[in-house]
Structure formats: structure tokens, C-alpha cells
Protein backbone atom coordinates (compact mmCIF):
# COMPACT_ATOMS: atom_id res chain seq x y z
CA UNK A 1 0.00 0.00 0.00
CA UNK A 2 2.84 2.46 0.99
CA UNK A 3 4.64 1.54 -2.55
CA UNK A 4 1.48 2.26 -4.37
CA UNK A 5 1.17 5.78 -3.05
CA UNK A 6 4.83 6.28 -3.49
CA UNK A 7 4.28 5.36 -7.04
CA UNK A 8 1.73 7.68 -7.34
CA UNK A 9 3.63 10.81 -5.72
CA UNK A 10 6.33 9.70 -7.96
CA UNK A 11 4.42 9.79 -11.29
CA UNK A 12 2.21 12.77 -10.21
CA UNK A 13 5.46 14.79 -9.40
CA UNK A 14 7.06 13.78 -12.82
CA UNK A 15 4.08 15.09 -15.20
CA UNK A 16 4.82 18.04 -16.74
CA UNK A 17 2.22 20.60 -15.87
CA UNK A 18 0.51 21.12 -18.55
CA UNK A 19 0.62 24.42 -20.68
CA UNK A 20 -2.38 26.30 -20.99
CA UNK A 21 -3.12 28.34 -24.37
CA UNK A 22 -4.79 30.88 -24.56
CA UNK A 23 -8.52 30.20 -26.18
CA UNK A 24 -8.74 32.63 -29.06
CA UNK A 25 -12.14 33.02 -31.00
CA UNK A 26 -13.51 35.46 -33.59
CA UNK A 27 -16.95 36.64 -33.40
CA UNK A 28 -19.09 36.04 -36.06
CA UNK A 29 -20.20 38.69 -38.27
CA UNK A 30 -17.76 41.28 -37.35
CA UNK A 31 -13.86 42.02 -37.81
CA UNK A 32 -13.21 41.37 -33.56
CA UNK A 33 -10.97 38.99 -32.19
CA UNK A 34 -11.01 37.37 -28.61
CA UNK A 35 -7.83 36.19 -26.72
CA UNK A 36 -8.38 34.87 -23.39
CA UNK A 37 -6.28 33.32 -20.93
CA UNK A 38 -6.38 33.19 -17.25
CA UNK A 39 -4.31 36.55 -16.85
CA UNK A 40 -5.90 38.50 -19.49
CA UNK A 41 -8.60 39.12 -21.58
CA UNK A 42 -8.19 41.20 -24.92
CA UNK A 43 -10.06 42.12 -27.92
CA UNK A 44 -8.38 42.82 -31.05
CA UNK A 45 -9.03 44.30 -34.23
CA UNK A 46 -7.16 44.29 -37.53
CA UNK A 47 -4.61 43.17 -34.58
CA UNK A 48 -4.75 46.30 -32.69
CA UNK A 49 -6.06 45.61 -29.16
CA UNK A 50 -8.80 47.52 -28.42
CA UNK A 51 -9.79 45.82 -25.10
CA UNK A 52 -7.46 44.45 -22.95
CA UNK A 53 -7.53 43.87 -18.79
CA UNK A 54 -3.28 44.14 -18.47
CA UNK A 55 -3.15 47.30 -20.59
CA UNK A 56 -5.06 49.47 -18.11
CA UNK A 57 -2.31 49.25 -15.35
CA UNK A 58 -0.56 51.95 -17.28
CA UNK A 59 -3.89 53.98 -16.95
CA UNK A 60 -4.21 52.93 -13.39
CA UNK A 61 -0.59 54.09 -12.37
CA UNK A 62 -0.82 57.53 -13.79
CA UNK A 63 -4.34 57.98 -12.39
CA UNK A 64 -2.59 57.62 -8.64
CA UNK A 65 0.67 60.05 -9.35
CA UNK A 66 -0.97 62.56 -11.61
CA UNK A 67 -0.92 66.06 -9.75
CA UNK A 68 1.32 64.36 -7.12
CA UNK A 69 4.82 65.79 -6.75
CA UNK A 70 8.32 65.02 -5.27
CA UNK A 71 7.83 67.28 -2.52
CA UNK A 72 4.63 65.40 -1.05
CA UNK A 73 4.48 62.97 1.19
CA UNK A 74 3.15 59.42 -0.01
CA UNK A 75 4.25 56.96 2.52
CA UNK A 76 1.00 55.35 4.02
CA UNK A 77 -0.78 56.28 0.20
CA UNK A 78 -2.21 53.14 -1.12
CA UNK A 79 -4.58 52.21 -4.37
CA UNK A 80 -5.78 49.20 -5.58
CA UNK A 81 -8.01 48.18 -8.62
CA UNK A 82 -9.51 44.89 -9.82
CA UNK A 83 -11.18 43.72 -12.97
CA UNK A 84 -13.20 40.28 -12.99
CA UNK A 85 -14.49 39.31 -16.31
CA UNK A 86 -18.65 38.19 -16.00
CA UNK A 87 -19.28 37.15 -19.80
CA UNK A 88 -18.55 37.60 -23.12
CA UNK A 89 -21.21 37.68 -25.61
CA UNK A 90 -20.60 38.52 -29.18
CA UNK A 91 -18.04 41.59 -29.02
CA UNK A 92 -19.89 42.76 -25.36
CA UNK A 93 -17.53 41.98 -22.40
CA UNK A 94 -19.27 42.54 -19.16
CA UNK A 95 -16.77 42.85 -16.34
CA UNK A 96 -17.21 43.89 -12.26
CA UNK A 97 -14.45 46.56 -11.36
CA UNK A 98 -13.48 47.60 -8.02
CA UNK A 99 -11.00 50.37 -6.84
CA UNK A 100 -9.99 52.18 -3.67
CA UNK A 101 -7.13 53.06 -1.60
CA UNK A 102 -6.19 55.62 0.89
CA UNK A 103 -4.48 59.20 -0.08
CA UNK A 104 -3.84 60.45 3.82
CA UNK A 105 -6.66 62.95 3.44
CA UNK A 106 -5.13 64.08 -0.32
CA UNK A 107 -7.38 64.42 -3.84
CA UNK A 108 -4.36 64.18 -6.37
CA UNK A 109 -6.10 61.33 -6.99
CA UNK A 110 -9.75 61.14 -7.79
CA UNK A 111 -10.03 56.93 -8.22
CA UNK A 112 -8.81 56.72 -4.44
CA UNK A 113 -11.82 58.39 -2.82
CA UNK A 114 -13.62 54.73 -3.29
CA UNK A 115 -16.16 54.59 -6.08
CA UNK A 116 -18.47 52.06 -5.70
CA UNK A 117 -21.61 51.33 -7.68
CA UNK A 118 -23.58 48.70 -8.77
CA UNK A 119 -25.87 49.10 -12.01
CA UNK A 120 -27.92 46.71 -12.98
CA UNK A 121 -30.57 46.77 -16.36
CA UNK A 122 -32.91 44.69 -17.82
CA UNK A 123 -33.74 44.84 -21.06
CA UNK A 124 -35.44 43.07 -23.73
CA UNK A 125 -33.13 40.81 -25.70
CA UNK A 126 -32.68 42.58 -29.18
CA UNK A 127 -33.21 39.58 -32.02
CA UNK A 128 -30.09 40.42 -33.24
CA UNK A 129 -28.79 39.12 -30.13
CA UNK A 130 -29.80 36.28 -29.73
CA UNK A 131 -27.28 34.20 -31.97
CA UNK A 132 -24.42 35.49 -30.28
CA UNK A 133 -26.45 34.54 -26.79
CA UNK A 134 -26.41 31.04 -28.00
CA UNK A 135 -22.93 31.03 -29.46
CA UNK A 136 -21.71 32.03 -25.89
CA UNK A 137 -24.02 29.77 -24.02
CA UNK A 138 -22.37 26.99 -25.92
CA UNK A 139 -19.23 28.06 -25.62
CA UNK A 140 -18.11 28.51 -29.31
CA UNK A 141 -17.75 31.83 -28.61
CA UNK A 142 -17.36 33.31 -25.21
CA UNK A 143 -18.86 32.75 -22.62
CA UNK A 144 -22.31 33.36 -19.97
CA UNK A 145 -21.90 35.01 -16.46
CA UNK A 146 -23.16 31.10 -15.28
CA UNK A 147 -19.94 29.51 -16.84
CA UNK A 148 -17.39 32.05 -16.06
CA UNK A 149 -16.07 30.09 -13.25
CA UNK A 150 -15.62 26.97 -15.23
CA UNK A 151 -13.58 28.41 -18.18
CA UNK A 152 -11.37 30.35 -16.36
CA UNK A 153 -12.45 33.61 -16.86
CA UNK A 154 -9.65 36.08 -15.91
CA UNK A 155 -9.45 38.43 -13.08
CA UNK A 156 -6.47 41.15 -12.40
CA UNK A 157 -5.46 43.28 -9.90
CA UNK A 158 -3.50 46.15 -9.56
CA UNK A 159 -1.53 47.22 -6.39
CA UNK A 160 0.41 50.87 -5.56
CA UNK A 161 2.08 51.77 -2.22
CA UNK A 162 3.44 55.33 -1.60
CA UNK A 163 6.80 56.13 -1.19
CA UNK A 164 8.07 54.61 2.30
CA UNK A 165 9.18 57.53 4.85
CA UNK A 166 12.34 59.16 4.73
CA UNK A 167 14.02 57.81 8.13
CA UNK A 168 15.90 60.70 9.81
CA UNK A 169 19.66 60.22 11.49
């Protein structure tokens, strides 16, 4: 019994993990491409990204420094954002974002006062929708808010700390 389960540990431990790639689909009737693995999520067309969750750290960083200068204090400053992908249907990605942080009583940056909001619609489902509803629903392409767990669907988060304190002699 204790060779078997050394066996196993052995064989288990000698499997290359396996590599993931990333599922890429194109949605039907349009020129938009999907690329989707569990780090990112981007939409291209003619091969120029025009959705993308990694490419909006940039964005987030300068949101936190702009209108902040060398001779203010940061240390204790934090920010944080998040993107979790809900569904994609056709080119639509739906996605729950979340941001906050802490600025020490200072508005040089607007995204760290804590916006939080929730909207929800409902709305008839537009004929011309429907295919792509079904396309996602299957999985062919994208995916439903009820699967989104099951394929993986990706989920970032971006971190920023101020400047640590200046220790004096």
C-alpha cells in the first residue's frame, strides 16, 4: 500500500504541468478577435487591441501620481483596482471593477476616494442578439456570467504603495 502511493507521488510529481493556451475566438459577423487566458482578456481588431484587462495598469498608475509631486508625502498612500471578467457575448464583455485606496486625506487622486456602484438593467433581448447569446451559451464563442467560473475567466489586480518615509539620522 505504501509503494502504491509512493508510485503515485512519484508519477504525479514527474508530469509536466501542462501548458495552458490561450482560447482565441472570432466573433461572427464582425472584424473582432477574442484572446483569453487566465491573466488577461483582450479584444483585437485588424490586430490592434482595443480591449485588454493588463493594458489598463498603465492607466491605473498615472491615475494615482498625476498632480502628485516630489515634494509630497506618499508613505501610508495606497490604491488598488480589480477587474473580474462576467461574460462575453458577441463583441460585449461585461466585467465587475473595483477600486480604492487611501491618499492620507489628499485628492491628487480622484479613483482613491472609493467609487463604488452597482448598475444593474434589464432589457429586452434585441433579435439580433440572440445568436451570439447562444454562441456564448455553448461556448463557441465566449462565454455566460453562469460559466465564467468553469472556463477560467480572468481576473487582475492592480496594487500601488506610496513612497516609504524618509528615516531621519
Amino acid at each position: 500500500m505504501l509503494m502504491n502511493s509512493v508510485v503515485m507521488v512519484a508519477l504525479l510529481a514527474a508530469a509536466p504541468a501542462p501548458k495552458f493556451q490561450p482560447l482565441t475566438w472570432k466573433v461572427t459577423g464582425t472584424d473582432v478577435t477574442f484572446e483569453m487566458s487566465s491573466k488577461d482578456l483582450r479584444a483585437l481588431r485588424d490586430g490592434k487591441e482595443v480591449f485588454g484587462l493588463q493594458s489598463r495598469k498603465k492607466d491605473f498608475l498615472a491615475s494615482v501620481t498625476e498632480g502628485v509631486d516630489a515634494t509630497q508625502d506618499t508613505s501610508g498612500w495606497e490604491a488598488a483596482q480589480s477587474f473580474t471578467v462576467l461574460s462575453v457575448v458577441g463583441p460585449y464583455v461585461s466585467h465587475e471593477e473595483s477600486n480604492g485606496g487611501y491618499t492620507g486625506g489628499g485628492y491628487a487622486a480622484e479613483m482613491c476616494r472609493g467609487n463604488m456602484y452597482v448598475v444593474g438593467l434589464l432589457l429586452p433581448i434585441p433579435a439580433s442578439l440572440k445568436p451570439a447569446l447562444e454562441r456564448a451559451n455553448t461556448r463557441q464563442e465566449g462565454f455566460l456570467m453562469k460559466d465564467a467560473k468553469a472556463v477560467k475567466a480572468p481576473s487582475v489586480s492592480f496594487q500601488w504603495e506610496g513612497a516609504e518615509a524618509k528615516k531621519k539620522p
